[in-house]
Protein backbone atom coordinates (compact mmCIF):
# COMPACT_ATOMS: atom_id res chain seq x y z
CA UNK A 1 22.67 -101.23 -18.79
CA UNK A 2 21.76 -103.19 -15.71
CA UNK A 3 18.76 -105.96 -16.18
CA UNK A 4 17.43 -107.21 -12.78
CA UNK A 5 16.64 -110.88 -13.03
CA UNK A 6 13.11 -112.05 -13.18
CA UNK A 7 12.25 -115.09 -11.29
CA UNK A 8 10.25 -117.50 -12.85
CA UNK A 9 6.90 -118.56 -11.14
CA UNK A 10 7.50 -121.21 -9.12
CA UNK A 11 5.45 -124.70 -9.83
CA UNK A 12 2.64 -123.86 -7.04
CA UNK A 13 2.08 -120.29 -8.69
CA UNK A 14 1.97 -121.39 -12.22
CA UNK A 15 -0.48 -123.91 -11.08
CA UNK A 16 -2.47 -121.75 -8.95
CA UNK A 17 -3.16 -119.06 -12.15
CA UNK A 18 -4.10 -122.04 -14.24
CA UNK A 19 -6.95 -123.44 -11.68
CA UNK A 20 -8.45 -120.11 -10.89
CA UNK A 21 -11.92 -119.78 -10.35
CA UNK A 22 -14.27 -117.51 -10.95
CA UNK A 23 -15.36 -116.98 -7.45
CA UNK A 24 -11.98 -116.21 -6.74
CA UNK A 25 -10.93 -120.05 -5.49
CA UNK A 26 -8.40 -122.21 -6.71
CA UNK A 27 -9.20 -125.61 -7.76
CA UNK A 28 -6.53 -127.92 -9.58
CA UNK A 29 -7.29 -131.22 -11.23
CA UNK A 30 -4.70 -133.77 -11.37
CA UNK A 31 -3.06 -132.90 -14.79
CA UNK A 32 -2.80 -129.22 -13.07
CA UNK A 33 -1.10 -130.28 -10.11
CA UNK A 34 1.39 -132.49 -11.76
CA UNK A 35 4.28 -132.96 -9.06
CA UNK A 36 2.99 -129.82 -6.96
CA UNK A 37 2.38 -132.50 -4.05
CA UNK A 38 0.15 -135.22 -3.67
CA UNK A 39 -1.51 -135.45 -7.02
CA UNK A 40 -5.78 -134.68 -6.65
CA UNK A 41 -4.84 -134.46 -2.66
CA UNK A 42 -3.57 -130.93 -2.21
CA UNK A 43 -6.16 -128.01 -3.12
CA UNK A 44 -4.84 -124.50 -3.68
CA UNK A 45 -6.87 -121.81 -1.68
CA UNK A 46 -6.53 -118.05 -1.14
CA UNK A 47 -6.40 -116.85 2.27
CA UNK A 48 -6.03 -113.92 4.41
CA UNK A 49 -2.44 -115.17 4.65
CA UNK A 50 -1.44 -115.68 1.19
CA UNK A 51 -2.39 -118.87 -0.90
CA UNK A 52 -2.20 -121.93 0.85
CA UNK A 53 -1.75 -125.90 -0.26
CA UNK A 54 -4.65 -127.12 1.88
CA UNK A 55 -4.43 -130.98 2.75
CA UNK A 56 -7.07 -133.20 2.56
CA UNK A 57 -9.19 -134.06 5.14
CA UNK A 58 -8.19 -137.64 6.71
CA UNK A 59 -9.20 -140.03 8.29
CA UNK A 60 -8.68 -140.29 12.45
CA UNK A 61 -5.43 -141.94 13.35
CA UNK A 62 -5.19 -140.92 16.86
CA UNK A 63 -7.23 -140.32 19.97
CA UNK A 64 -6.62 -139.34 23.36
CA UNK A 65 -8.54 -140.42 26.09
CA UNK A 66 -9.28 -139.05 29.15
CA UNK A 67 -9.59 -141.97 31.74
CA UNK A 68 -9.69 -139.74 35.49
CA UNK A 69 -9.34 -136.03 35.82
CA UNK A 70 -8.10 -137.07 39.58
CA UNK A 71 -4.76 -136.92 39.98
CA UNK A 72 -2.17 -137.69 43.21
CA UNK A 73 -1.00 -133.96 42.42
CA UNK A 74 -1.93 -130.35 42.92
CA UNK A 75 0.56 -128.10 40.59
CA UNK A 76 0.26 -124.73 40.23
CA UNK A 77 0.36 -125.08 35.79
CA UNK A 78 -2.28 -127.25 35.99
CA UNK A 79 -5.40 -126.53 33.88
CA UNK A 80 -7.63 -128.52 36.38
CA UNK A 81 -6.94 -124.92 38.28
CA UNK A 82 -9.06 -123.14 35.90
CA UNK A 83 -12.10 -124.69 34.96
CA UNK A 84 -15.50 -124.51 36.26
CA UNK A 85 -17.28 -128.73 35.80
CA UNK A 86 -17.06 -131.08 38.04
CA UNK A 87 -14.72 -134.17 36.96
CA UNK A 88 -14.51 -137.92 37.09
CA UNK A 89 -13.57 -141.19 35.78
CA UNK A 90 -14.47 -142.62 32.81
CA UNK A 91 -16.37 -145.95 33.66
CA UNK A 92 -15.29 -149.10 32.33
CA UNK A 93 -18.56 -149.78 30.28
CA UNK A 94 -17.72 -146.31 28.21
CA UNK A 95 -13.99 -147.62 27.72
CA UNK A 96 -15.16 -151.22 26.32
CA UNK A 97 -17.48 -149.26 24.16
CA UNK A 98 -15.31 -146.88 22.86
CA UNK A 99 -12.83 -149.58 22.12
CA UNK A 100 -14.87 -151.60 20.41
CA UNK A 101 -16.42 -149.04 18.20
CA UNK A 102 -13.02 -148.51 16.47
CA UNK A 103 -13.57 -151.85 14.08
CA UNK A 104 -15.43 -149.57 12.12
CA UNK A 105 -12.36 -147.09 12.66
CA UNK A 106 -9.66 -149.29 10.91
CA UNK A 107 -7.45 -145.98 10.01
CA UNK A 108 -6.90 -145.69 14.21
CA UNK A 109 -3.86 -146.73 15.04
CA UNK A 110 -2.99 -145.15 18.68
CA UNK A 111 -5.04 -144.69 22.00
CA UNK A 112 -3.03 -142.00 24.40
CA UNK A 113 -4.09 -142.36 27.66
CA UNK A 114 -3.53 -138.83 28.88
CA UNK A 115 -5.84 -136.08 29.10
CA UNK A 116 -6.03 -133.51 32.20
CA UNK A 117 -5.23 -135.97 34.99
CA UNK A 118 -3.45 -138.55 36.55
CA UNK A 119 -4.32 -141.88 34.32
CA UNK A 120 -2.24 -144.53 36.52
CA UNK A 121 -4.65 -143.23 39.45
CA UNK A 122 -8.04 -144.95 37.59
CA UNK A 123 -9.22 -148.09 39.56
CA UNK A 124 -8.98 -149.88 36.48
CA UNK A 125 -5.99 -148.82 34.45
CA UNK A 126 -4.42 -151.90 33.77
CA UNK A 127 -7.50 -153.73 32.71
CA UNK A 128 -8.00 -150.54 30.44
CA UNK A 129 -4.56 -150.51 28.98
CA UNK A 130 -4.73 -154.33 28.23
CA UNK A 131 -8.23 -153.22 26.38
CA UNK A 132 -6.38 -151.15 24.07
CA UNK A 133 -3.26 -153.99 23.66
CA UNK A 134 -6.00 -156.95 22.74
CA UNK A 135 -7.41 -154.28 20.02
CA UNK A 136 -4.20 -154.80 17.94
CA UNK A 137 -3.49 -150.87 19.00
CA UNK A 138 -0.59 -149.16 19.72
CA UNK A 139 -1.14 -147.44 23.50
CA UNK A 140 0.68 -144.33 24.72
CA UNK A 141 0.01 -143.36 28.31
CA UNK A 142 1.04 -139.76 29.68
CA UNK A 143 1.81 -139.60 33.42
CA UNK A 144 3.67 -137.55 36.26
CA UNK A 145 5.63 -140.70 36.83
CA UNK A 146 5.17 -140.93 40.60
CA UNK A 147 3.16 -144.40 40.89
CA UNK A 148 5.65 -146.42 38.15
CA UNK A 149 6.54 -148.71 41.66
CA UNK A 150 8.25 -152.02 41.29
CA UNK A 151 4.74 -154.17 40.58
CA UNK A 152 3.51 -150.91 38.02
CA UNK A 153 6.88 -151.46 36.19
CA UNK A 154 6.88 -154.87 36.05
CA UNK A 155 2.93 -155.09 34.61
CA UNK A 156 3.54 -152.00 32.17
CA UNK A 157 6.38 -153.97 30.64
CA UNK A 158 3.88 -157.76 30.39
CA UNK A 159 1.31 -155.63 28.66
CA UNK A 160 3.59 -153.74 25.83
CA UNK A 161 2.97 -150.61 26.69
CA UNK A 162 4.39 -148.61 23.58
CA UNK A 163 5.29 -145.43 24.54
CA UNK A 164 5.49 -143.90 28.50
CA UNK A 165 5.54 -140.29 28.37
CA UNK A 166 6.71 -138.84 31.37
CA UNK A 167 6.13 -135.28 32.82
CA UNK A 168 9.73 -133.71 33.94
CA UNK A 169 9.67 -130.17 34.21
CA UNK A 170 12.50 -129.51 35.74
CA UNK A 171 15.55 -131.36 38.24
CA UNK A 172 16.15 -128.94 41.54
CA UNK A 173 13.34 -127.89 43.23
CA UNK A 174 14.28 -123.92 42.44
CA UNK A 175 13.37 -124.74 38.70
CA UNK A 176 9.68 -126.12 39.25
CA UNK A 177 8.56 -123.74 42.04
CA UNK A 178 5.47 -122.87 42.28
CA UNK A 179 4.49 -125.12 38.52
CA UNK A 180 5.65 -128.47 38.92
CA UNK A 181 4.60 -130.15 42.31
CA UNK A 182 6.27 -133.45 41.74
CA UNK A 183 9.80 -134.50 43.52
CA UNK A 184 12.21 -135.34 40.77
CA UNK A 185 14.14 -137.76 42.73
CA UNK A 186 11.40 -139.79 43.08
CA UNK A 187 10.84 -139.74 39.45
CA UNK A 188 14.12 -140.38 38.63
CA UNK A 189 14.72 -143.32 40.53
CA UNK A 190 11.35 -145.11 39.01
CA UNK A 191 12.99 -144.27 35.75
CA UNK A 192 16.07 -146.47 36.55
CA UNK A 193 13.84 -149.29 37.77
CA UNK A 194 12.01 -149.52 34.52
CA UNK A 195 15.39 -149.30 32.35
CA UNK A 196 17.13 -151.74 34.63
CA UNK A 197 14.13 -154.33 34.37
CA UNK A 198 13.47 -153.56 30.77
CA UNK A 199 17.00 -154.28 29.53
CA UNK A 200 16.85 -157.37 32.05
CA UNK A 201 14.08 -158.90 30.38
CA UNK A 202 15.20 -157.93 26.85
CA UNK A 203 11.70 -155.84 26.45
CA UNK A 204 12.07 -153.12 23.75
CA UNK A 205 8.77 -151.55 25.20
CA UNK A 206 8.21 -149.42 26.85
CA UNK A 207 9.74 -146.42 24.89
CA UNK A 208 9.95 -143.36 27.47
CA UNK A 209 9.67 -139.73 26.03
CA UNK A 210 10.09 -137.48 28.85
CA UNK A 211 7.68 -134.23 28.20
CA UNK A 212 9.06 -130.67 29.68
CA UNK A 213 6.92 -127.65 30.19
CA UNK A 214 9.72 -124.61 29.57
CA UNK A 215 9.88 -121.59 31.32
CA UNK A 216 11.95 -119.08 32.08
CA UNK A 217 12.70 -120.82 35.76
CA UNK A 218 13.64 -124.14 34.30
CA UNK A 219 14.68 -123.62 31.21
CA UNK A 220 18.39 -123.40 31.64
CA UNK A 221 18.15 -127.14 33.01
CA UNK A 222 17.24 -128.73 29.72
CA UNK A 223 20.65 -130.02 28.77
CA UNK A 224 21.27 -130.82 32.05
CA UNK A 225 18.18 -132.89 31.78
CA UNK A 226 19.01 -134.22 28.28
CA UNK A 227 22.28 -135.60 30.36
CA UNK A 228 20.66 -137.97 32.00
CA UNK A 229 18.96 -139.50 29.02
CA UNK A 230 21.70 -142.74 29.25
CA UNK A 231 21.20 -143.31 32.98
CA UNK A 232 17.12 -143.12 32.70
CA UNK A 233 16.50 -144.36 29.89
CA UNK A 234 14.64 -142.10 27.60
CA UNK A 235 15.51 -141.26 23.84
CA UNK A 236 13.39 -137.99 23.11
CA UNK A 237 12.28 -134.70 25.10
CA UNK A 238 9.11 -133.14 23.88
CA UNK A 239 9.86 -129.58 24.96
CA UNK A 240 7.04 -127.39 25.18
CA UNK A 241 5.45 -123.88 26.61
CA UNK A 242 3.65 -123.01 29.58
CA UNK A 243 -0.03 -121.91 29.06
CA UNK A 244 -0.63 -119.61 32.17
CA UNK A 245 -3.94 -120.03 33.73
CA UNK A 246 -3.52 -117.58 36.24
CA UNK A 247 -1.67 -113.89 35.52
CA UNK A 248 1.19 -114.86 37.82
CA UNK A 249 2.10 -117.46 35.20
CA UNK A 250 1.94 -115.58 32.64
CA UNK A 251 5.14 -114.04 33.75
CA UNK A 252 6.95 -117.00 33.12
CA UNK A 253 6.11 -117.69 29.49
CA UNK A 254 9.29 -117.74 26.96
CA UNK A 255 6.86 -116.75 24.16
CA UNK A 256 5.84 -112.36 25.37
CA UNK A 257 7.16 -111.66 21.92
CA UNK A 258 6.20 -114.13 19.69
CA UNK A 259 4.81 -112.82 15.99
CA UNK A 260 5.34 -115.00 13.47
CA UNK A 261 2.34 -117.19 13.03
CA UNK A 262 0.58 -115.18 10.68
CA UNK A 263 3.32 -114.23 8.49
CA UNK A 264 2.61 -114.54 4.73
CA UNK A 265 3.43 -118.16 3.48
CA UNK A 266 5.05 -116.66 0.32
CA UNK A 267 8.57 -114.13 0.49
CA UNK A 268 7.72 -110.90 -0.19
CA UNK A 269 9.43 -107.29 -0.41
CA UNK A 270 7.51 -106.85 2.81
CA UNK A 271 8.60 -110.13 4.68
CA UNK A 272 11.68 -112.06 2.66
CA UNK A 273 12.59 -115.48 2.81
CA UNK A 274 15.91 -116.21 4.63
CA UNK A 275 17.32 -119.36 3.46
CA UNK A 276 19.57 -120.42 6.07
CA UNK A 277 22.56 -123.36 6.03
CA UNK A 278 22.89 -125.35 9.15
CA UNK A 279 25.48 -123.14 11.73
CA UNK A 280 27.03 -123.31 14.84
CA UNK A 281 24.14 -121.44 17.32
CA UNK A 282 26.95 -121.40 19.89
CA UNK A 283 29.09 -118.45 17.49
CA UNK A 284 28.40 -114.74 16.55
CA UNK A 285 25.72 -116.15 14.27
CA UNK A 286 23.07 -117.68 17.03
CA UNK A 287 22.49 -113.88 17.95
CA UNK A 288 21.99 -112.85 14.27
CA UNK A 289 19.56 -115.60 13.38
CA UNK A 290 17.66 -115.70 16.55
CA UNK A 291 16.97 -111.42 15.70
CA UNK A 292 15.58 -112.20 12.24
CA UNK A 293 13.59 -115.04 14.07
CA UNK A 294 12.11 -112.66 16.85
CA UNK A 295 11.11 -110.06 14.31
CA UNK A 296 9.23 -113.00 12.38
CA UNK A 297 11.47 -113.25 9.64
CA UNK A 298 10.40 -116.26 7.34
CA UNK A 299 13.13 -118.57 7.72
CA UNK A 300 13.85 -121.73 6.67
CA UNK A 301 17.06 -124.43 6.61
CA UNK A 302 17.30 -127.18 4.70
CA UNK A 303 14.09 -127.03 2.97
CA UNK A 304 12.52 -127.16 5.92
CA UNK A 305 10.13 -123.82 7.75
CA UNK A 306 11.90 -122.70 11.06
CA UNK A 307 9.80 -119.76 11.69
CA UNK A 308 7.11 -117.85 9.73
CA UNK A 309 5.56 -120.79 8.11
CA UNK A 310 1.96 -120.00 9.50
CA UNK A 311 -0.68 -121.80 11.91
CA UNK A 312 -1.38 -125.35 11.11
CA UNK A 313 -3.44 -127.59 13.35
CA UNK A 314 -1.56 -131.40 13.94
CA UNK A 315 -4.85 -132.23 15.23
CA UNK A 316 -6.94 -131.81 12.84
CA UNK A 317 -4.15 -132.81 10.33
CA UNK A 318 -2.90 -135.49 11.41
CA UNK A 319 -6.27 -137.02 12.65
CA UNK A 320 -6.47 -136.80 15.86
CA UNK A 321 -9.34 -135.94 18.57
CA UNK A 322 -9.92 -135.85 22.33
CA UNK A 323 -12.67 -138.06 24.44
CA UNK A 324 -13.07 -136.40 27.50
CA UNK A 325 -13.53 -138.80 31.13
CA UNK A 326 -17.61 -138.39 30.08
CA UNK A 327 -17.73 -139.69 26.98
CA UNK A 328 -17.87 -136.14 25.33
CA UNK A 329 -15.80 -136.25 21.80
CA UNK A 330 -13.50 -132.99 21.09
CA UNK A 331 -11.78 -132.43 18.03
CA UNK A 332 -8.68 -131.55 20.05
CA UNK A 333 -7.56 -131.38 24.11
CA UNK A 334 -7.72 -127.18 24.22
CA UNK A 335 -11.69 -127.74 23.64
CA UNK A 336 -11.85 -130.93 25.95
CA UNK A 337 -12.95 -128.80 29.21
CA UNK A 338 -13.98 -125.10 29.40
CA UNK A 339 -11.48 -122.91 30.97
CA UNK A 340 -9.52 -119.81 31.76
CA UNK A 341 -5.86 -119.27 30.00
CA UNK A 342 -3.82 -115.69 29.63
CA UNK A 343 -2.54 -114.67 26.53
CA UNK A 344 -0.65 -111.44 26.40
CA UNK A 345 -1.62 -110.57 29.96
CA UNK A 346 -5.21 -110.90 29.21
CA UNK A 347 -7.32 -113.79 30.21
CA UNK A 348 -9.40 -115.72 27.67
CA UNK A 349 -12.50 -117.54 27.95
CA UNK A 350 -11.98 -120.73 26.33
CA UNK A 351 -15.23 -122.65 25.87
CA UNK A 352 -15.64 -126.65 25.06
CA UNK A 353 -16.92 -127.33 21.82
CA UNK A 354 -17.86 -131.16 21.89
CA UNK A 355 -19.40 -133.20 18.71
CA UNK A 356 -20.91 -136.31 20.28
CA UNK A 357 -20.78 -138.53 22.85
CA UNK A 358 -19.70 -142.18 22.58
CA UNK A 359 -22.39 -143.33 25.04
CA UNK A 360 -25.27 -142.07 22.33
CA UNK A 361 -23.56 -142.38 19.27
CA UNK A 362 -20.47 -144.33 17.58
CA UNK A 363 -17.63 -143.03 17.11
CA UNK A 364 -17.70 -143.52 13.33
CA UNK A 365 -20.90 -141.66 13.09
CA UNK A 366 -19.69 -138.88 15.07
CA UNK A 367 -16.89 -138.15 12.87
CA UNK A 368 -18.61 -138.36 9.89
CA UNK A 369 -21.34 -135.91 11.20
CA UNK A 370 -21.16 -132.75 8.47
CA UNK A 371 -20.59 -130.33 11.62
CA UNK A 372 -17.77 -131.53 12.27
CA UNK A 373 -16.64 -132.19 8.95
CA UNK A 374 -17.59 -128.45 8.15
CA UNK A 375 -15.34 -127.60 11.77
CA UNK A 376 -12.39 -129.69 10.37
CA UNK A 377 -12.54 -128.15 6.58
CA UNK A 378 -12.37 -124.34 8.65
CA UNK A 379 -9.60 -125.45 10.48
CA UNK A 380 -7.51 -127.55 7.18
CA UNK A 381 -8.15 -123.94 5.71
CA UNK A 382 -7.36 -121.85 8.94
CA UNK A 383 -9.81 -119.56 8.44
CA UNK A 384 -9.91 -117.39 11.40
CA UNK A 385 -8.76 -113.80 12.29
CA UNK A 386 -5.28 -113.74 13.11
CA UNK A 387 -5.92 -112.90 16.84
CA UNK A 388 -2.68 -114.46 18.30
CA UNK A 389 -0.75 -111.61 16.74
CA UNK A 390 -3.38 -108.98 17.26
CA UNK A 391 -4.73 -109.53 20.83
CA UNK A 392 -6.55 -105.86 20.26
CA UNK A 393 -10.19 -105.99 20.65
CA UNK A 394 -12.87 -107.46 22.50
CA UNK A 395 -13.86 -110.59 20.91
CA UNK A 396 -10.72 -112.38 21.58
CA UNK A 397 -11.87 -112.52 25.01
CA UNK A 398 -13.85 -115.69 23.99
CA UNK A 399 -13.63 -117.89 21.71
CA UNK A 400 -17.17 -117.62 20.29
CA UNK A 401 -16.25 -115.27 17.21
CA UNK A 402 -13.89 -112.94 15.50
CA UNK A 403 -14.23 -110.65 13.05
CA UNK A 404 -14.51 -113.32 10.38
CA UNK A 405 -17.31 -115.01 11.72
CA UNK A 406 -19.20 -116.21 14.33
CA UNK A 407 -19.40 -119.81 13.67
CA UNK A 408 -18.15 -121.79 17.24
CA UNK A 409 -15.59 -122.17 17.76
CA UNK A 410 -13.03 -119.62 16.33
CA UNK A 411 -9.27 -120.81 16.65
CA UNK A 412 -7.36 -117.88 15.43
CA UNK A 413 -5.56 -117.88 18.79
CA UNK A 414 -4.86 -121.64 19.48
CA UNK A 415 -1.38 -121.56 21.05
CA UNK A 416 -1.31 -125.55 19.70
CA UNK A 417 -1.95 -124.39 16.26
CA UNK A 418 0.92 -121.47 16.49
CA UNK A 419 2.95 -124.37 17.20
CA UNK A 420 3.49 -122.71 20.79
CA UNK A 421 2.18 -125.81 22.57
CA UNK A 422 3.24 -129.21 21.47
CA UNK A 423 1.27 -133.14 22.35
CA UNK A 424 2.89 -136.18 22.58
């Protein structure tokens, strides 16, 4: 007689039937959770997608400010193409101010001078940066890497900058047509200039990330880019996709067939865990792996999720929001500025969703506002309609509603949270 083995219910299931609810919830005490994760910080809930360990909400870490929305270039990718408000700099007053309010913020650690332009172009950039350096915080500035001239390289290294995230895209000219408007040579050369003078002076800062948008036109220069790592002196690549703002763009997205961010979190008949050992993606295996991974096969490798493991959002996560050039607070960059992005050839209205403005109110107060608390619990929870797998009806033309509920805004198709768009 043949006896099919019964697997035992894992630790998370066996917890989850003892902390059932009534109302259909799943609430664990501390004795319940055991070693499920994070003792009283984890809470079991079911969703749409299967039951879910929700983290707690914490406190902000992390915030990016958005100094200028003027930048020295015009590219093609840029989302600056696509909105419909004016822009600006953010005055020096609103800077001090916003800097200042995060003593009452002693969980922030990072300021990341980025946003959606050109932060070395501000007036008063330095004096900013050295703002954020005399606050005991770590300071991250994105850039196109066109202005880091002798003097820039020089002052960047006295102030400590922490991390310089530079915007490569691509190394001939054929790869970045019509996206990327910067010259690469020039680029590259300002790269060597700030590794020759920081290993002159003995400086360990800054650390240089180089950030690359992939496409189909450039993506075949990665490793050649990855190369050059030595000679410019950078120790990571944050690889991540194009979001098309206009339909021509849209052709050049790596992602047309991407369906695995609302897979169930738990193997199923329907959708079974494939547990995979590390393997050489250059033999007859790469093609094997990379077909379970396009149908949206769960998969995972070393304990660890390499597809199929469901939308999370880092920003809300990992504490993190956006302060737009105006003093206008976002919980993330996607809602900094209202704009205009295609997803599955069809273009979506994105609206800005803002929570406060540091001119009016702190930043402490603004955080701890219970609208934005409530915003942050949707999003720990993900509860939205799966529209970045659906794409079939009308109110995914917007981002005002779904058909789970009309409270602003609805994230369901966040390419950041699909894990299809990546920050530094």
């Amino acid at each position: 007689m043949h006896m099919e083995a019964v697997a035992s219910p894992s630790p998370i299931e066996s917890a989850c039937r003892a902390g059932v609810q009534a109302d259909g919830a799943v609430r664990l005490t501390p004795a319940q959770l055991g070693d499920v994760g994070a003792a009283a910080a984890l809470e079991v809930v079911p969703m749409p997608r299967g039951l879910a360990l929700v983290l707690p909400d914490v406190s902000p870490r992390k915030i990016y400010v958005e100094l200028t929305t003027a930048c020295d270039l015009d590219c093609t990718m840029c989302l600056r193409r696509s909105w419909g408000s004016a822009g600006g700099s953010m005055s020096a007053d609103t800077f001090a101010a916003l800097v200042a309010q995060l003593s009452d913020l002693p969980s922030v650690r990072t300021i990341n001078l980025s946003g959606y332009g050109e932060p070395t172009s501000h007036s008063q950039f330095y004096e900013l940066l050295c703002l954020v350096k005399q606050a005991g915080l770590s300071a991250e500035v994105v850039t196109n890497g066109l202005r880091l001239g002798g003097e820039a390289v020089e002052r960047l290294i006295d102030l400590e900058l922490d991390r310089l995230v530079v915007s490569v895209d691509g190394i001939h000219s054929s790869a970045t047509q019509r996206l990327h408007a910067g010259p690469f040579a020039q680029v590259a050369e300002n790269l060597r200039r700030l590794n020759r003078r920081r290993l002159a002076r003995g400086a360990a800062c800054p650390q240089v990330t180089i950030e690359f948008v992939a496409t189909k036109r450039n993506i075949q220069e990665l490793p050649e880019l990855a190369g050059l790592a030595r000679v410019l002196g950078f120790a990571d690549i944050l690889v991540t996709n194009l979001i098309p703002y206009t339909p021509e763009l849209a052709e050049e997205i790596l992602y047309e067939r991407y369906s695995t961010a609302s897979r169930p979190r738990r193997p199923s008949p329907w959708n079974p865990c494939v547990d995979l050992p590390p393997m050489d993606a250059r033999s007859v295996a790469g093609a094997a792996v990379e077909r379970l991974r396009g149908a949206g096969t769960h998969l995972r490798t070393n304990g660890a999720d390499v597809a199929g493991a469901g939308p999370r959002c880092r920003f809300i996560t990992e504490g993190r929001l956006a302060v737009r050039w105006d003093g206008q607070v976002s919980p993330c960059l996607q809602l900094l500025h209202t704009h205009t992005y295609y997803y599955r050839d069809k273009p979506k209205l994105s609206r800005s969703y803002h929570v406060g403005n540091v001119n009016e109110t702190s930043l402490p107060e603004i955080w701890n506002r219970p609208a934005y608390r409530a915003f942050r619990d949707r999003v720990r929870k993900f509860e939205f309609s799966p529209c970045i797998d659906c794409g079939g009806c009308d109110l995914r033309e917007t981002n005002e509603e779904d058909c789970t509920g009309k409270a602003f805004p609805r994230c369901g198709e966040c390419l950041w949270a699909a894990g299809l768009v990546q920050c530094p």
